[in-house]
C-alpha atoms as a PDB file:
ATOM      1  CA  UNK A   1      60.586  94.637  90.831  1.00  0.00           C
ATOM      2  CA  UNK A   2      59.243  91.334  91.146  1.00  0.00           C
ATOM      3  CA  UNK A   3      59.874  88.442  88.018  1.00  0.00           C
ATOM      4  CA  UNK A   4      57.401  85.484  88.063  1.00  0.00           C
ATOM      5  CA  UNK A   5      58.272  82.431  85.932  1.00  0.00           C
ATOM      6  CA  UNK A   6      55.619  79.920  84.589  1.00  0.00           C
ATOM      7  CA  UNK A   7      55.540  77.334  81.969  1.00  0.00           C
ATOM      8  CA  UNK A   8      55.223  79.461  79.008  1.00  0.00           C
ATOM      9  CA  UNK A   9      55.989  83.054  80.607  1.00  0.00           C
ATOM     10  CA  UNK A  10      58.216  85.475  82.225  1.00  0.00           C
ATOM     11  CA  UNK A  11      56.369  87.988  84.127  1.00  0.00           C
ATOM     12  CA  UNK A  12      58.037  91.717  85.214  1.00  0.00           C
ATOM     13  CA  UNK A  13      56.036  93.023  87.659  1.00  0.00           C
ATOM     14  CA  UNK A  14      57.200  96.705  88.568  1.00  0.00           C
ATOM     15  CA  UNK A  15      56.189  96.992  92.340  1.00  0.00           C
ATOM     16  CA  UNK A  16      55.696 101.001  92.284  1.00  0.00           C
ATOM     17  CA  UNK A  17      52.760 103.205  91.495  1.00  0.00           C
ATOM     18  CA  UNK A  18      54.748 105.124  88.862  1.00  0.00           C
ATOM     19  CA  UNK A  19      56.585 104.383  86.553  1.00  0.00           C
ATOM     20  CA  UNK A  20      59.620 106.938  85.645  1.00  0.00           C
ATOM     21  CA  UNK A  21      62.009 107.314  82.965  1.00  0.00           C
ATOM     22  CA  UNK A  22      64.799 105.626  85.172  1.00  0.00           C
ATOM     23  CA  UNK A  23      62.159 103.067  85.869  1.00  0.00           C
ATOM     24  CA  UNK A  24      61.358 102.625  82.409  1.00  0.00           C
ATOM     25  CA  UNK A  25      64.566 102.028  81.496  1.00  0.00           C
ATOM     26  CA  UNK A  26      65.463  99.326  83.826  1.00  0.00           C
ATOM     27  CA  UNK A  27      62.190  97.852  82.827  1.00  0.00           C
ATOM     28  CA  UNK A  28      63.426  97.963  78.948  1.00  0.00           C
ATOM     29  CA  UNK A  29      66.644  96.330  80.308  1.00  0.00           C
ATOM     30  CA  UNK A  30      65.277  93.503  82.123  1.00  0.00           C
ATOM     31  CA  UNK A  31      62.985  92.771  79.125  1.00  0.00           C
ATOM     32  CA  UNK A  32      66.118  92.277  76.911  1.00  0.00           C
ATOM     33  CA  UNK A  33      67.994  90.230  79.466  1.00  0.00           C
ATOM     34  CA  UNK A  34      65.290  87.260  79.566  1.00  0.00           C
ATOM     35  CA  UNK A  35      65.882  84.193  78.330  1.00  0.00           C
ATOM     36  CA  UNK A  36      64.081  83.658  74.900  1.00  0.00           C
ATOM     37  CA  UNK A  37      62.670  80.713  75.969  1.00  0.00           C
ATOM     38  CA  UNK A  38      59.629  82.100  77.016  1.00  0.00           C
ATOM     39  CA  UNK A  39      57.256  85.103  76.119  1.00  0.00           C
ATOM     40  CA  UNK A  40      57.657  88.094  78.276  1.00  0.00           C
ATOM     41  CA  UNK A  41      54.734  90.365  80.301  1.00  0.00           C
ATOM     42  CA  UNK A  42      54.703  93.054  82.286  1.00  0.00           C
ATOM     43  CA  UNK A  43      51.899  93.148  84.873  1.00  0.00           C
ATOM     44  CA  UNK A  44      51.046  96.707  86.154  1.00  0.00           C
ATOM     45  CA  UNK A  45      48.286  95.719  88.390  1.00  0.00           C
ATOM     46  CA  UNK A  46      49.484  98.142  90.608  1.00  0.00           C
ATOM     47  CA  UNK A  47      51.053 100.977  88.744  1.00  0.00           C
ATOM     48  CA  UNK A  48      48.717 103.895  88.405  1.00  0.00           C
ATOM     49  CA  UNK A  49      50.536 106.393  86.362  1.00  0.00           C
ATOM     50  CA  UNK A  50      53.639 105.548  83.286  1.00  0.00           C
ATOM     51  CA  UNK A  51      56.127 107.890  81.840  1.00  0.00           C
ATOM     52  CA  UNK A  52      56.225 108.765  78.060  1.00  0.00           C
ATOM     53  CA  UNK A  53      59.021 106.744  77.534  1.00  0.00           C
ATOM     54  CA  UNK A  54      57.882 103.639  79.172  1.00  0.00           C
ATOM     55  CA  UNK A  55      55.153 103.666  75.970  1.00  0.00           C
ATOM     56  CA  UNK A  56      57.987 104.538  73.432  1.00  0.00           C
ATOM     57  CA  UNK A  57      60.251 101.051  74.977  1.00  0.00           C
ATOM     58  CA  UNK A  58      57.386  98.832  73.385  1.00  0.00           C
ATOM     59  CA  UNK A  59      58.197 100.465  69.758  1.00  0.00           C
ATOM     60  CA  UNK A  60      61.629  99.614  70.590  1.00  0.00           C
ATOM     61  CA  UNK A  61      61.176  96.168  72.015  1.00  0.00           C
ATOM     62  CA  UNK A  62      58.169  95.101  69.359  1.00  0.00           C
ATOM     63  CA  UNK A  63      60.906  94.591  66.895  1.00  0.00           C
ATOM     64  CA  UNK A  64      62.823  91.798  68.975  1.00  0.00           C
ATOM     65  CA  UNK A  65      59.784  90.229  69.865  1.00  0.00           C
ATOM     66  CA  UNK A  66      56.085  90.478  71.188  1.00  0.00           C
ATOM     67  CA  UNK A  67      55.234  92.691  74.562  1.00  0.00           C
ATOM     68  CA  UNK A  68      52.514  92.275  76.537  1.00  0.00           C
ATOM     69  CA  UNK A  69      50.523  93.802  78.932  1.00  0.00           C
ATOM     70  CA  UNK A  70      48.297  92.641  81.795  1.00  0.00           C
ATOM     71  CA  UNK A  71      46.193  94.599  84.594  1.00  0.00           C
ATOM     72  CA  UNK A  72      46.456  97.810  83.348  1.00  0.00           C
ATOM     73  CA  UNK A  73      43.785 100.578  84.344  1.00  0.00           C
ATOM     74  CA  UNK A  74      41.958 102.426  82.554  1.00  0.00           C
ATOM     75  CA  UNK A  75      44.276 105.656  82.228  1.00  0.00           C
ATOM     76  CA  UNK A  76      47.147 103.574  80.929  1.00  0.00           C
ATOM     77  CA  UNK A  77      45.006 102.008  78.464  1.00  0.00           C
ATOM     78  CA  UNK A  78      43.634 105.398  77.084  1.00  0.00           C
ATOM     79  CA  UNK A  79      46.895 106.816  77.162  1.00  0.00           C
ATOM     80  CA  UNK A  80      48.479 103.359  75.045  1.00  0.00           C
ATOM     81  CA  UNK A  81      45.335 103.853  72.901  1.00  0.00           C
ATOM     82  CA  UNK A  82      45.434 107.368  72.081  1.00  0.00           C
ATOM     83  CA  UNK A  83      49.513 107.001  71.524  1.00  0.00           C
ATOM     84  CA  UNK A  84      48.591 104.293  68.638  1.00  0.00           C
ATOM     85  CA  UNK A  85      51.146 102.161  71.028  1.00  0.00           C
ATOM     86  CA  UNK A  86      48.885  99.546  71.033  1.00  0.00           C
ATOM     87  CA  UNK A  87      49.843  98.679  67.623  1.00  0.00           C
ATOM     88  CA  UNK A  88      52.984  97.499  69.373  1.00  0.00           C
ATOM     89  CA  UNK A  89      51.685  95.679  72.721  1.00  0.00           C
ATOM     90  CA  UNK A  90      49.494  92.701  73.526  1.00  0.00           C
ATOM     91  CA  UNK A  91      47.092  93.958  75.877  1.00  0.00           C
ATOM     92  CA  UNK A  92      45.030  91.227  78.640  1.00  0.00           C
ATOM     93  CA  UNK A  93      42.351  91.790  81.223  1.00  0.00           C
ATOM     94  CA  UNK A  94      44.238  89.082  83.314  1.00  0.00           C
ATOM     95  CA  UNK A  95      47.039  86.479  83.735  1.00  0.00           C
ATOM     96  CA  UNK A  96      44.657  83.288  82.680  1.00  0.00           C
ATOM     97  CA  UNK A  97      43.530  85.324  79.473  1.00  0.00           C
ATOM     98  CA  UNK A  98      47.394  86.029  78.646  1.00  0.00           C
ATOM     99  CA  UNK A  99      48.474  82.331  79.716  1.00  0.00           C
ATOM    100  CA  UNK A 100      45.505  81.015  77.407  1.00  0.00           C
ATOM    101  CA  UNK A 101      46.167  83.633  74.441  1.00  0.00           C
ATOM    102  CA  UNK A 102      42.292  84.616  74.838  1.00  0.00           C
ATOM    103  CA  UNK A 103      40.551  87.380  75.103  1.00  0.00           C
ATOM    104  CA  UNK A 104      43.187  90.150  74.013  1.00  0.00           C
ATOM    105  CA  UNK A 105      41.818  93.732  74.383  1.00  0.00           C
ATOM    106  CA  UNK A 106      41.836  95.006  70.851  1.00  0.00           C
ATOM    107  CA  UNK A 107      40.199  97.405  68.531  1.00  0.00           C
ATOM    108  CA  UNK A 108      39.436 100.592  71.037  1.00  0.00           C
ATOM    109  CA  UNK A 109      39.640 103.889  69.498  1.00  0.00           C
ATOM    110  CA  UNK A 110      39.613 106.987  71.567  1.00  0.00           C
ATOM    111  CA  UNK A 111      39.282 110.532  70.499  1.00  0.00           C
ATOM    112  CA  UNK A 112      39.190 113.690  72.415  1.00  0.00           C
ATOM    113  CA  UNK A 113      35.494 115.924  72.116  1.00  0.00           C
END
């Protein structure tokens, strides 16, 4: 896993295509163990597929303070929209649209025909 630092973020960058339960929960513990100077992002720009319980850490983590998401394709997003997770995640197209607070992917409703 790779951790970026800016001015106004912490970014976890899992470098794997999948993201398993044991994965998940290192994720969930490296979340907790920034500083809460900054806000905190995970970028999973190249993670194609994410375990059931790497949704259920944002319901966790929501509570202790904002998660966000950047770079995610378009089977994690249908699978965070059709979980109602997005009720607990920030979700951006990009790195500039998280670092300006723009631009947040909101308001996408799936159901299955």
């Amino acid at each position: 896993m790779k951790i970026y630092s800016t001015e106004s973020h912490y970014i976890l960058n899992p470098d794997c295509h999948e993201i398993t339960p044991e994965i998940a929960d290192f994720l969930g513990v490296a979340y907790k163990s920034m500083p809460r100077d900054k806000k905190v992002a995970f970028d999973l720009s190249i993670v194609e597929t994410c375990s059931n319980k790497f949704f259920k850490i944002f319901e966790r983590l929501y509570s202790e303070r904002p998660v966000s998401l950047i770079n995610t394709n378009e089977k994690i997003l249908a699978s965070i929209y059709l979980m109602k997770y997005d009720n607990f995640v920030k979700i951006y197209p990009n790195d500039i649209s998280l670092f300006d607070d723009k631009h947040e992917i909101i308001n996408r409703r799936f159901s299955l025909v």
